[in-house]
C-alpha atoms as a PDB file:
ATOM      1  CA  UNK A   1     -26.934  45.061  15.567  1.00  0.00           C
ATOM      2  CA  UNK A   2     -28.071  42.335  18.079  1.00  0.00           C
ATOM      3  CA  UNK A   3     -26.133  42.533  21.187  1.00  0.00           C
ATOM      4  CA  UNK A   4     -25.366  40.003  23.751  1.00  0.00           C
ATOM      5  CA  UNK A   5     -26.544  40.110  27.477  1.00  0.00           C
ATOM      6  CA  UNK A   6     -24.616  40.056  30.219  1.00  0.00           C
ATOM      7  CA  UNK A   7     -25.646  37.772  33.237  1.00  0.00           C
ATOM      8  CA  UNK A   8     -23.420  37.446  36.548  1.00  0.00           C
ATOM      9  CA  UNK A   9     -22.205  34.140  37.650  1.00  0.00           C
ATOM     10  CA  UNK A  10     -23.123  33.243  40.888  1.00  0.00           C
ATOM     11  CA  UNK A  11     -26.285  34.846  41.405  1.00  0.00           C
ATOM     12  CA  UNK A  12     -29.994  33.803  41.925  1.00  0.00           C
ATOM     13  CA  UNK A  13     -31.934  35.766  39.679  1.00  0.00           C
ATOM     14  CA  UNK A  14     -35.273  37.559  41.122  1.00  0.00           C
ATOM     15  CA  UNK A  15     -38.602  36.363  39.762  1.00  0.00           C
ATOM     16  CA  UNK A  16     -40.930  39.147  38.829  1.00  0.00           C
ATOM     17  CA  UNK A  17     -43.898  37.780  36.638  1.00  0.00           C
ATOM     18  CA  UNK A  18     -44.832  35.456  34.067  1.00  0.00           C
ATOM     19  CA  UNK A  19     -47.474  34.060  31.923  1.00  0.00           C
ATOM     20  CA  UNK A  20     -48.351  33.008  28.411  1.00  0.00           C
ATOM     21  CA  UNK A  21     -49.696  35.038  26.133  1.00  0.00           C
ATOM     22  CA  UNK A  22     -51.955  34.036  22.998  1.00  0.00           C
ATOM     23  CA  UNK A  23     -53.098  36.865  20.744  1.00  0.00           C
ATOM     24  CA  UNK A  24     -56.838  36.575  19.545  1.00  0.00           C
ATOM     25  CA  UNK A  25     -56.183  37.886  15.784  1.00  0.00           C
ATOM     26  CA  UNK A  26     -53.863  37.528  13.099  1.00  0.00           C
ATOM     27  CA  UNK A  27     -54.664  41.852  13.857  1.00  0.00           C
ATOM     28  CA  UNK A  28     -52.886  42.078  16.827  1.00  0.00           C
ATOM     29  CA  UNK A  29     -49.904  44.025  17.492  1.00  0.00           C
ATOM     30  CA  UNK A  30     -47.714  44.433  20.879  1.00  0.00           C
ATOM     31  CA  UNK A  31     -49.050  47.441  23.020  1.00  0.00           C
ATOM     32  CA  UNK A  32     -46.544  50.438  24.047  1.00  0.00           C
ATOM     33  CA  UNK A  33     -45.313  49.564  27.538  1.00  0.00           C
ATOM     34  CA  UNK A  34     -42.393  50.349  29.617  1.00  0.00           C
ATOM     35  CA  UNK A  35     -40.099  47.975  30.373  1.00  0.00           C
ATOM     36  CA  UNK A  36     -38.348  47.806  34.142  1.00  0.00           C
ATOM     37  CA  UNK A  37     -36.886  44.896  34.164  1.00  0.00           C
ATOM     38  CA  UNK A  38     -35.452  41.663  32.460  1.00  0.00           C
ATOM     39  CA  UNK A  39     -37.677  39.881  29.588  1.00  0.00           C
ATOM     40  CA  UNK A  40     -37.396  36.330  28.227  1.00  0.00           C
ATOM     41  CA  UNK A  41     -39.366  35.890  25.651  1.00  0.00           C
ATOM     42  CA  UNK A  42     -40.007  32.267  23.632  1.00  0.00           C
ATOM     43  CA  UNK A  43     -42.244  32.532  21.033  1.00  0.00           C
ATOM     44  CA  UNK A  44     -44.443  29.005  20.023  1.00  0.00           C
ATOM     45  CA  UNK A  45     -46.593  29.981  17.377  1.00  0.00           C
ATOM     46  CA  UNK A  46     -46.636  32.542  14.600  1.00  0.00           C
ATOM     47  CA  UNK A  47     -44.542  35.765  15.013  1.00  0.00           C
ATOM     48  CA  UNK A  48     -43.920  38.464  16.732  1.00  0.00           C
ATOM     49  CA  UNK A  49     -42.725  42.183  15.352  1.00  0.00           C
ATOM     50  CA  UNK A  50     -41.277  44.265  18.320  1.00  0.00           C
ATOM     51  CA  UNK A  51     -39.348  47.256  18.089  1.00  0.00           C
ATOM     52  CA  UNK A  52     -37.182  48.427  21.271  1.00  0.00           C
ATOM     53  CA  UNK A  53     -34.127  50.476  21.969  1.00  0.00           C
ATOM     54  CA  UNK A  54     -33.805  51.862  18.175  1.00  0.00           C
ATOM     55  CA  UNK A  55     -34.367  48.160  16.818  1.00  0.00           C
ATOM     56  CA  UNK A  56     -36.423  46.100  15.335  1.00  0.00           C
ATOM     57  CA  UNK A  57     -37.289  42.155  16.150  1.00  0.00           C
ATOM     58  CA  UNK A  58     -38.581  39.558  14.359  1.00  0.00           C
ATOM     59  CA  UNK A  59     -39.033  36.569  16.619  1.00  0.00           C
ATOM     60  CA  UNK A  60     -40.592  33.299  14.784  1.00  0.00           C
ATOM     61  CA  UNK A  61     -41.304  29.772  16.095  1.00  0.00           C
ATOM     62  CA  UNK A  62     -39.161  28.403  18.558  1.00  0.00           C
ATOM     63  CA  UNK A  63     -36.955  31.805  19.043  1.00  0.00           C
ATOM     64  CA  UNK A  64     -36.172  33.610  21.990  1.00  0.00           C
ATOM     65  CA  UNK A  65     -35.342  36.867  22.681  1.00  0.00           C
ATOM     66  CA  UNK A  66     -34.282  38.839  25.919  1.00  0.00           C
ATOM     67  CA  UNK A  67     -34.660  42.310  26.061  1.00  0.00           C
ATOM     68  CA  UNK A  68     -33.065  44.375  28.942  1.00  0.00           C
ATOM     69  CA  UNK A  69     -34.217  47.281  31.256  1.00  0.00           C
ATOM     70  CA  UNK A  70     -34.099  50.553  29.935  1.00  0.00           C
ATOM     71  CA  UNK A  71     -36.177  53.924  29.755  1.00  0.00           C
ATOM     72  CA  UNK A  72     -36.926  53.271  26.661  1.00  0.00           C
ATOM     73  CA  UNK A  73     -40.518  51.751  25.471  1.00  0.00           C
ATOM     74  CA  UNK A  74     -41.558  48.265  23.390  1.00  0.00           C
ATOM     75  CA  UNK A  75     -44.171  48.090  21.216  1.00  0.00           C
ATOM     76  CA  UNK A  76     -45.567  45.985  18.160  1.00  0.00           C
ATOM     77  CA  UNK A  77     -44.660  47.872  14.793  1.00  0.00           C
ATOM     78  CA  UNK A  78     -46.237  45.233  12.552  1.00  0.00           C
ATOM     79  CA  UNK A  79     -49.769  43.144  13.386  1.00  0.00           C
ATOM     80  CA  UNK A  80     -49.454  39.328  13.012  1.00  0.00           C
ATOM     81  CA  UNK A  81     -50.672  36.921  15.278  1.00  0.00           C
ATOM     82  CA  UNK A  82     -48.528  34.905  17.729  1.00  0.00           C
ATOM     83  CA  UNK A  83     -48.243  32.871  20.822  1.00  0.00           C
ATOM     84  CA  UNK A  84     -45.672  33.119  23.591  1.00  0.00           C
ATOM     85  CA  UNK A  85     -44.001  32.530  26.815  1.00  0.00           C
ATOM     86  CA  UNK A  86     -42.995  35.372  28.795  1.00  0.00           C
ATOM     87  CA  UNK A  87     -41.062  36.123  31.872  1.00  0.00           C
ATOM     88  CA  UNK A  88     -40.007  39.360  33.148  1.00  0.00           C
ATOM     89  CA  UNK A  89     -36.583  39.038  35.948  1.00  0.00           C
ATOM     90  CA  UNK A  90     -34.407  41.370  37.703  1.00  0.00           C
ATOM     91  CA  UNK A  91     -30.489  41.261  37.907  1.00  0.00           C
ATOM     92  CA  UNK A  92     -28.299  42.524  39.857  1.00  0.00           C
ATOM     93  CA  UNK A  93     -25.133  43.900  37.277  1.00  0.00           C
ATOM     94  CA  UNK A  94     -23.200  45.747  39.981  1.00  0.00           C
ATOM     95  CA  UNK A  95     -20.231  47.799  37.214  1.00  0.00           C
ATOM     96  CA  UNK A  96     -21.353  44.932  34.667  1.00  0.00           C
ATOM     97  CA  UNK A  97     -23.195  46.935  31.858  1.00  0.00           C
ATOM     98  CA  UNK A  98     -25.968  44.949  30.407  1.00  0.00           C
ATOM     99  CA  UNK A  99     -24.910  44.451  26.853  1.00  0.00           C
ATOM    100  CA  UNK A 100     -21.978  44.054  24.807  1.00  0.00           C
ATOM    101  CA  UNK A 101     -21.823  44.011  20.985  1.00  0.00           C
ATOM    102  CA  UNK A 102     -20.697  41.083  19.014  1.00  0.00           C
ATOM    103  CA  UNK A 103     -17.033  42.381  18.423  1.00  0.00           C
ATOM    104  CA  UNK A 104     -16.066  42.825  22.280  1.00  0.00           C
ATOM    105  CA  UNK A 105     -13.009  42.054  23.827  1.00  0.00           C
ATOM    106  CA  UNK A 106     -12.507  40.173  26.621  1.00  0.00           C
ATOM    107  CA  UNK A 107     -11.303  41.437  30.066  1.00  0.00           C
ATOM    108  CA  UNK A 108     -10.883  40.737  33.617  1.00  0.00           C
ATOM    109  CA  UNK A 109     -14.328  42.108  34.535  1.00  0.00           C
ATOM    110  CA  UNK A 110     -16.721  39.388  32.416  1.00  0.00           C
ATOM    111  CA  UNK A 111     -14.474  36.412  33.779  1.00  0.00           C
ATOM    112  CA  UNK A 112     -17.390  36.300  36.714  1.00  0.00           C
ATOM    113  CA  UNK A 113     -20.704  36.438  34.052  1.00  0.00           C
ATOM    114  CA  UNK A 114     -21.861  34.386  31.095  1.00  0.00           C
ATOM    115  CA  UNK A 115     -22.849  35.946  27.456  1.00  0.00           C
ATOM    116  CA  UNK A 116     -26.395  35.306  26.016  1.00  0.00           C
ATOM    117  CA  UNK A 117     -27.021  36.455  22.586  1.00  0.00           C
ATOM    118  CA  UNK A 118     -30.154  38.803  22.436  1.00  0.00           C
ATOM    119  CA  UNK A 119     -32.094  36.902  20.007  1.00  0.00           C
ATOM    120  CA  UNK A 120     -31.621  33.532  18.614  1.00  0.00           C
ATOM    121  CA  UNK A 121     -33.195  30.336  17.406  1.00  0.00           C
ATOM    122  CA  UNK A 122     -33.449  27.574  20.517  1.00  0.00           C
ATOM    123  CA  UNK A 123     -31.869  23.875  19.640  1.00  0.00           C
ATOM    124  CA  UNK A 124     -34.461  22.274  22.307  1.00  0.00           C
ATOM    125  CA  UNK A 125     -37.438  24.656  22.867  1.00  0.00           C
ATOM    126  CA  UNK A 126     -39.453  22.172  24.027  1.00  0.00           C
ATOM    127  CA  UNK A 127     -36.714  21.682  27.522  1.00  0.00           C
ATOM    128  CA  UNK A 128     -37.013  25.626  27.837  1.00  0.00           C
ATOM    129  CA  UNK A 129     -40.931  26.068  27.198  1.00  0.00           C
ATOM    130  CA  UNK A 130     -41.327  22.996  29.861  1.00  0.00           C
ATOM    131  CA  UNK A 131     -39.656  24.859  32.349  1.00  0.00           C
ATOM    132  CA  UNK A 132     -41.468  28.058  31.648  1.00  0.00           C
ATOM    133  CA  UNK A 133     -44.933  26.099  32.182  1.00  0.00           C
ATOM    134  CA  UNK A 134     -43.518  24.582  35.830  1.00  0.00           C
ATOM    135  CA  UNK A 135     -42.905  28.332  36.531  1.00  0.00           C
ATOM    136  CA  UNK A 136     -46.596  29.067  36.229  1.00  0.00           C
ATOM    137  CA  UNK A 137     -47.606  25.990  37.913  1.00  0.00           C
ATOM    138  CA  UNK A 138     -45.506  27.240  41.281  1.00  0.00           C
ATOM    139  CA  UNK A 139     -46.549  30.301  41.008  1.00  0.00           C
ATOM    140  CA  UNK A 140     -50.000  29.527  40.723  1.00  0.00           C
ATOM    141  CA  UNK A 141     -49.629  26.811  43.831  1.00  0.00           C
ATOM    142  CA  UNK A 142     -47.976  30.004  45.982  1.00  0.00           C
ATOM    143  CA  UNK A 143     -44.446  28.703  46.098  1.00  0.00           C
ATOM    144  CA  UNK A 144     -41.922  30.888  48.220  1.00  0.00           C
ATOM    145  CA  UNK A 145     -39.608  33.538  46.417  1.00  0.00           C
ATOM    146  CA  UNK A 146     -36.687  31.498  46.605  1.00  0.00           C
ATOM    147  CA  UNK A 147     -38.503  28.974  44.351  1.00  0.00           C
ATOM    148  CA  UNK A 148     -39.250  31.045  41.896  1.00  0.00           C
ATOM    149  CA  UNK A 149     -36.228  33.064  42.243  1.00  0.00           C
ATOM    150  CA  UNK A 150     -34.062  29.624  40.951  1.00  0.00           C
ATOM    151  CA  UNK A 151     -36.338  27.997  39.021  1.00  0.00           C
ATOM    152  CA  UNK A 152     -36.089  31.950  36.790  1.00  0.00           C
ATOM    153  CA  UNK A 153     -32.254  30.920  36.915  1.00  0.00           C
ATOM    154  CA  UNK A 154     -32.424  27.554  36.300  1.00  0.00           C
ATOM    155  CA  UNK A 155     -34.763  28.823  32.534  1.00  0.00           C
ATOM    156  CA  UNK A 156     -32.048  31.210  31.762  1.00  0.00           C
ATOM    157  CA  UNK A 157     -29.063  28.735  32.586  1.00  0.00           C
ATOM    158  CA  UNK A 158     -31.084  26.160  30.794  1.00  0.00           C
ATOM    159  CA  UNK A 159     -31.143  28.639  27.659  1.00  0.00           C
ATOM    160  CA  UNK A 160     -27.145  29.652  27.765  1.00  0.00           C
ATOM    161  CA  UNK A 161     -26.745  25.967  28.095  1.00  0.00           C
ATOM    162  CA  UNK A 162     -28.588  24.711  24.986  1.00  0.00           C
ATOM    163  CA  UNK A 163     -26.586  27.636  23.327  1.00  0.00           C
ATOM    164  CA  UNK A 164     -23.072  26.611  24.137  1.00  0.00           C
ATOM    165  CA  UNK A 165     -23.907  22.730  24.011  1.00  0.00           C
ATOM    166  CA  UNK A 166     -21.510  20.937  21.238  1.00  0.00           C
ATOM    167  CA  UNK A 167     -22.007  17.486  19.762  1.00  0.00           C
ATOM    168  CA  UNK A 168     -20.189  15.043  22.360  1.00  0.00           C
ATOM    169  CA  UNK A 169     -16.397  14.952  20.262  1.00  0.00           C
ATOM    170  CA  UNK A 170     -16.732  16.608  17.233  1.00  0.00           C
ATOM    171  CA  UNK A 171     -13.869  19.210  17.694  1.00  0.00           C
ATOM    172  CA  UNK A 172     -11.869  17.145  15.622  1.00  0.00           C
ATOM    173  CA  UNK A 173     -14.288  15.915  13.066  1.00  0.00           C
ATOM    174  CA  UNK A 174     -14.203  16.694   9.803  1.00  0.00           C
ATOM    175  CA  UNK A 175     -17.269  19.547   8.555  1.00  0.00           C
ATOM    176  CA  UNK A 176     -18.572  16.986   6.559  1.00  0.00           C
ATOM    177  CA  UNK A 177     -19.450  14.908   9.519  1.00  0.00           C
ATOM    178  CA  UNK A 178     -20.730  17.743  11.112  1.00  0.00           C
ATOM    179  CA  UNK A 179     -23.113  18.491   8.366  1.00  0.00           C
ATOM    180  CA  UNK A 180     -24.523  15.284   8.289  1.00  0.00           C
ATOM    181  CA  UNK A 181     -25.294  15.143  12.220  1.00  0.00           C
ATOM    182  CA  UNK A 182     -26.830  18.307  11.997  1.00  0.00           C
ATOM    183  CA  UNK A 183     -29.109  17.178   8.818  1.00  0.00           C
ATOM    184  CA  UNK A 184     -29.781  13.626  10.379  1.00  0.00           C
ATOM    185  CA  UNK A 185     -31.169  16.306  13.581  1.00  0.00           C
ATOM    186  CA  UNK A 186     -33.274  18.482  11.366  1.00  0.00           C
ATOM    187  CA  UNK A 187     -34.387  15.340   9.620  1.00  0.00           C
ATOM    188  CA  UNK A 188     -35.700  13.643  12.575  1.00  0.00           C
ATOM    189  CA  UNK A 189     -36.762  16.753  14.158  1.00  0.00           C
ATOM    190  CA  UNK A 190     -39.302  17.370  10.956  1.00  0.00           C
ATOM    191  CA  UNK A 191     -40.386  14.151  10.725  1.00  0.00           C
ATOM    192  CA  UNK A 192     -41.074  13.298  14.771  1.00  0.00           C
ATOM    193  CA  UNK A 193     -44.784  12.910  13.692  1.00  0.00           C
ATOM    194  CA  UNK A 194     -43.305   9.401  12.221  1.00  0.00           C
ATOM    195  CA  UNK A 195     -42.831   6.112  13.608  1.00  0.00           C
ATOM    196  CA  UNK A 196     -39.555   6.668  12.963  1.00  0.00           C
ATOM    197  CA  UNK A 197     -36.598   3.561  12.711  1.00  0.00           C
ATOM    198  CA  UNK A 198     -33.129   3.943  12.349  1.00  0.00           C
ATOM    199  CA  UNK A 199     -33.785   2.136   8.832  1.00  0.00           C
ATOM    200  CA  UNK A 200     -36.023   4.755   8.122  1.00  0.00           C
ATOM    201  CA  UNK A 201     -33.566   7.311   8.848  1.00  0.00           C
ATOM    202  CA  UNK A 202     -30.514   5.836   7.069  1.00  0.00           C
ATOM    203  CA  UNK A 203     -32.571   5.480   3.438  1.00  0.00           C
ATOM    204  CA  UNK A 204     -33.274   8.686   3.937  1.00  0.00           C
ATOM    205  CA  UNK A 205     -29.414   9.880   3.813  1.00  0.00           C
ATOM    206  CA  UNK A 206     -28.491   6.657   1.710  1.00  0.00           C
ATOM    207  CA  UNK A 207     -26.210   5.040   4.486  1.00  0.00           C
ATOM    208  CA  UNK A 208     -26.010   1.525   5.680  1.00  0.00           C
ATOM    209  CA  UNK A 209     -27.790   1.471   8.898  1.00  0.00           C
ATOM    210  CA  UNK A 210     -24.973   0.152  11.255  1.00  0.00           C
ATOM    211  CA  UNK A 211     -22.691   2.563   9.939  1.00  0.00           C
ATOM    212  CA  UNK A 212     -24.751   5.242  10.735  1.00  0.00           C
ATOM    213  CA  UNK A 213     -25.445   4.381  14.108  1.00  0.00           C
ATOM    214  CA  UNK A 214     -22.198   4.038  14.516  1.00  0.00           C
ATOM    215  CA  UNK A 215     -21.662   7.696  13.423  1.00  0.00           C
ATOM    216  CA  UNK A 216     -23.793   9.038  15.160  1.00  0.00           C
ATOM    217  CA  UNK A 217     -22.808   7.486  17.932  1.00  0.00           C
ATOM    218  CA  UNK A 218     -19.337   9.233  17.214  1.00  0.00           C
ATOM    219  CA  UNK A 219     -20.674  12.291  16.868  1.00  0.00           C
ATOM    220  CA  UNK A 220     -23.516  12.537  19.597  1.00  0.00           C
ATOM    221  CA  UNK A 221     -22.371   9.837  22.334  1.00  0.00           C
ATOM    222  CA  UNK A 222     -25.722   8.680  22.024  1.00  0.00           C
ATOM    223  CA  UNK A 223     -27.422   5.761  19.788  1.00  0.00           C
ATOM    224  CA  UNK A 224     -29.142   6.959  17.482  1.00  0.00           C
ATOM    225  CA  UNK A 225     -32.173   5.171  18.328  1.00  0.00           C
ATOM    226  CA  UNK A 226     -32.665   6.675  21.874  1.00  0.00           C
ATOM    227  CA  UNK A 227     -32.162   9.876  20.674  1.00  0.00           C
ATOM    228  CA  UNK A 228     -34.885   9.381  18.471  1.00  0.00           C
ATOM    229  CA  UNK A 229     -36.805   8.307  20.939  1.00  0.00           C
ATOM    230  CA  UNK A 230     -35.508  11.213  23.562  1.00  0.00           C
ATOM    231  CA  UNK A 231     -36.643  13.785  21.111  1.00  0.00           C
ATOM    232  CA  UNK A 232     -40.350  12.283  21.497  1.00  0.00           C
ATOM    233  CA  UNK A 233     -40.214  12.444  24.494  1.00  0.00           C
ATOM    234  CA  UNK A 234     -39.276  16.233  24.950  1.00  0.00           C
ATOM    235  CA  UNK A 235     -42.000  17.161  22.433  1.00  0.00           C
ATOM    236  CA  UNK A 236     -44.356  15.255  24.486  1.00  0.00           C
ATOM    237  CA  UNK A 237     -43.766  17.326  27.019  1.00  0.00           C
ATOM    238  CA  UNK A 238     -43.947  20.134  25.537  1.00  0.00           C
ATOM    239  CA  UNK A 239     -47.592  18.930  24.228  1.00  0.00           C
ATOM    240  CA  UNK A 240     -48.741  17.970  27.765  1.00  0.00           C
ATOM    241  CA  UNK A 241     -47.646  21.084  29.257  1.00  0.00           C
ATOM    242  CA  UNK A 242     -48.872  23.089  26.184  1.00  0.00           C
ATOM    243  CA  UNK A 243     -52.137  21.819  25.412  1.00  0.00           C
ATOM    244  CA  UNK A 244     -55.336  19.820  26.476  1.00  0.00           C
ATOM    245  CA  UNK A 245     -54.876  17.411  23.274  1.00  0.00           C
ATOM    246  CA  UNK A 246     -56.349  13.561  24.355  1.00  0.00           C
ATOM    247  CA  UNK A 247     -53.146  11.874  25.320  1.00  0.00           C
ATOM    248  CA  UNK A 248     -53.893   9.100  22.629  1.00  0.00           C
ATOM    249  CA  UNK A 249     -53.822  12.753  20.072  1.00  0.00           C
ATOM    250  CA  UNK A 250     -50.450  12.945  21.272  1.00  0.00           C
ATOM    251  CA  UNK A 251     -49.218   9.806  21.089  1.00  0.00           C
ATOM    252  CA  UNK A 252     -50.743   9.714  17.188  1.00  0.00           C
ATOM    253  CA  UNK A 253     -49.173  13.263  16.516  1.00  0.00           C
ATOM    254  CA  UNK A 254     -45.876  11.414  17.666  1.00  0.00           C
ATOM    255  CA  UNK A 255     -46.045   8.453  15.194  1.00  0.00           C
ATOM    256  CA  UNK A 256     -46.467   5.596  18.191  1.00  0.00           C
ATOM    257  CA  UNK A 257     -48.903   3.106  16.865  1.00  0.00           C
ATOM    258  CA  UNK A 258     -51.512   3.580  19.869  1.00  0.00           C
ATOM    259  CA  UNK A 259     -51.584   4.946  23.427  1.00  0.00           C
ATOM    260  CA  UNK A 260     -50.671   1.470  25.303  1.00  0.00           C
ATOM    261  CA  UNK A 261     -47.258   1.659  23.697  1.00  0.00           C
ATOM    262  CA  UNK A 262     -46.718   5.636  24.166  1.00  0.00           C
ATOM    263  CA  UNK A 263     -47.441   5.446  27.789  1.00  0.00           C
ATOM    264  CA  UNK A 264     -45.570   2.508  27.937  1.00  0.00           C
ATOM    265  CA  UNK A 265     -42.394   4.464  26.398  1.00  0.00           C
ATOM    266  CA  UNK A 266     -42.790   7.046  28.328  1.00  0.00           C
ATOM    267  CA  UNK A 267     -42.974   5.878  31.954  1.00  0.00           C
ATOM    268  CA  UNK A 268     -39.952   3.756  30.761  1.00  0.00           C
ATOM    269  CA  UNK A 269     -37.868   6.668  29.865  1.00  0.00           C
ATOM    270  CA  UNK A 270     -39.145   8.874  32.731  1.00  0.00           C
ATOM    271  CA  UNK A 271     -40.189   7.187  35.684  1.00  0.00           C
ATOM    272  CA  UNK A 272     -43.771   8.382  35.341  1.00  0.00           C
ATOM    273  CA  UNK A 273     -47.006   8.177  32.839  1.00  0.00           C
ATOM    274  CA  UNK A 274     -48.244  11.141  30.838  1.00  0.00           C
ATOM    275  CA  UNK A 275     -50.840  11.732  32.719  1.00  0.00           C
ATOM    276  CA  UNK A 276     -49.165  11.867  35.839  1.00  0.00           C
ATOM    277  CA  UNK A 277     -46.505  14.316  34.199  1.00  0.00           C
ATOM    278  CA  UNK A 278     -49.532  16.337  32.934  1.00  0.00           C
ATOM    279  CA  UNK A 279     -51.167  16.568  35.997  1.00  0.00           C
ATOM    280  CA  UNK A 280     -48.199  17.963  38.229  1.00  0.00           C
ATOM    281  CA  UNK A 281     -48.177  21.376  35.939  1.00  0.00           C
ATOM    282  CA  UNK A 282     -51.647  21.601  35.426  1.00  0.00           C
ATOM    283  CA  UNK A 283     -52.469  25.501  35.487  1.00  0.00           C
ATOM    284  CA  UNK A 284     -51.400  27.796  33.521  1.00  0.00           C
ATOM    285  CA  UNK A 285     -51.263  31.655  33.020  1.00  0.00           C
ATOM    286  CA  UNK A 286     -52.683  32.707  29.905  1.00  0.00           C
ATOM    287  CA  UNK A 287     -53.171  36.256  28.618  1.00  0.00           C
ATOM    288  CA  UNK A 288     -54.371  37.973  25.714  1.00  0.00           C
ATOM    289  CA  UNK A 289     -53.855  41.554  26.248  1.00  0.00           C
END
């Protein structure tokens, strides 16, 4: 049974390491190691089969899991090859314990810490894996503790946020509507390779155009058409902080019609160009042991 984690409010989390890893063979399988302290893993490409604590994970594409200290060991139990982001923190639980199963109850005591399930399937990996490649970059530029110690917070707040976020007024909206922002997600989410248009969207789903701006816009508090454009952007990041793909690769892979009009786009929306955005979290910490 996955269990949730336990993390205290009010508390800068320690920074112990990170890196990336990237195994060589669809042959390899996770070694037997100990584990001492808090892991956050985010895996980016294929899968990963890890067995810990009596349990078995599967993690695929754009999943996270955390696992939590214990004497217990973590090892691969099936061979497959993946890529992932990894980051190993320490907390400080004080008469917290550091999980709770899905059927607790609450109490006095968990009023001062937030509730992260163990393993799940992350809305916006590409804000999260972003974060995790700035981490590397400061560590590799020989930042002080403290800014490693909050930017490890600010990657596992980022996470519980993404987790608890809601659609902007949908409490009251009936499941129907619901459904068809989280489809009209998925949809564009699938297709972001496209040059996408809220036209192209809307015959898609067989609604007028207007009107489903205008839903959206109900449901999301956001036009449709910049979060289109919003969810390029993210996954650009992701590829710039990922990769070494051409920016002109990227701005194909993302459906803009050439490079003049990506970079335009994106220094619009951000302030900067992709190059410059590439160039501030240039190194990275690869492994693939």
């Amino acid at each position: 049974m996955l269990q949730n984690i336990i993390f205290p409010v009010n508390q800068i989390f320690k920074y112990q390491l990170t890196g990336k890893f990237q195994a060589l063979s669809p042959e390899w399988k996770h070694d037997h190691a100990a584990l001492v302290d808090y892991e956050l893993i985010i895996v980016t490409e294929g899968d990963l089969y890890l067995s810990y604590q009596g349990q078995n994970f599967h993690v695929s594409k754009n999943e996270y899991l955390i696992l939590p200290p214990s004497n217990t060991y973590r090892e691969g139990y099936k061979e497959a090859y993946s890529s992932f982001y990894w980051m190993h923190f320490l907390v400080e639980l004080g008469s917290l314990p550091p999980t709770l199963n899905s059927s607790y109850t609450p109490n006095q005591q968990l009023t001062e810490s937030f509730l992260i399930p163990q393993q799940g399937a992350l809305p916006r990996p590409e804000k999260v894996i972003v974060q995790m490649k700035q981490l590397q970059d400061i560590v590799k530029n020989n930042y002080p503790q403290i800014s490693l110690d909050s930017m490890t917070t600010s990657i596992i707040t980022e996470l519980y946020g993404q987790l608890q976020v809601r659609p902007a007024r949908t409490k009251n909206k009936l499941h129907l509507q619901q459904q068809i922002y989280n489809d009209i997600v998925d949809y564009i989410e699938t297709n972001i390779h496209m040059n996408l248009k809220v036209q192209d969207v809307a015959d898609a789903f067989n609604y007028n155009p207007k009107y489903l701006s205008h839903l959206f816009y109900e449901l999301y508090g956001m036009p449709l058409k910049q979060f289109i454009l919003d969810r390029k952007i993210e996954t650009a990041n992701f590829m710039l902080a990922d990769n070494d793909k051409q920016i002109k690769e990227i701005a194909n892979d993302l459906g803009f019609s050439d490079v003049h009009n990506f970079t335009r786009a994106y220094k619009k929306r951000t302030g900067i160009t992709p190059t410059e955005y590439r160039n501030a979290f240039s190194k990275r910490l690869l492994f693939y042991k």
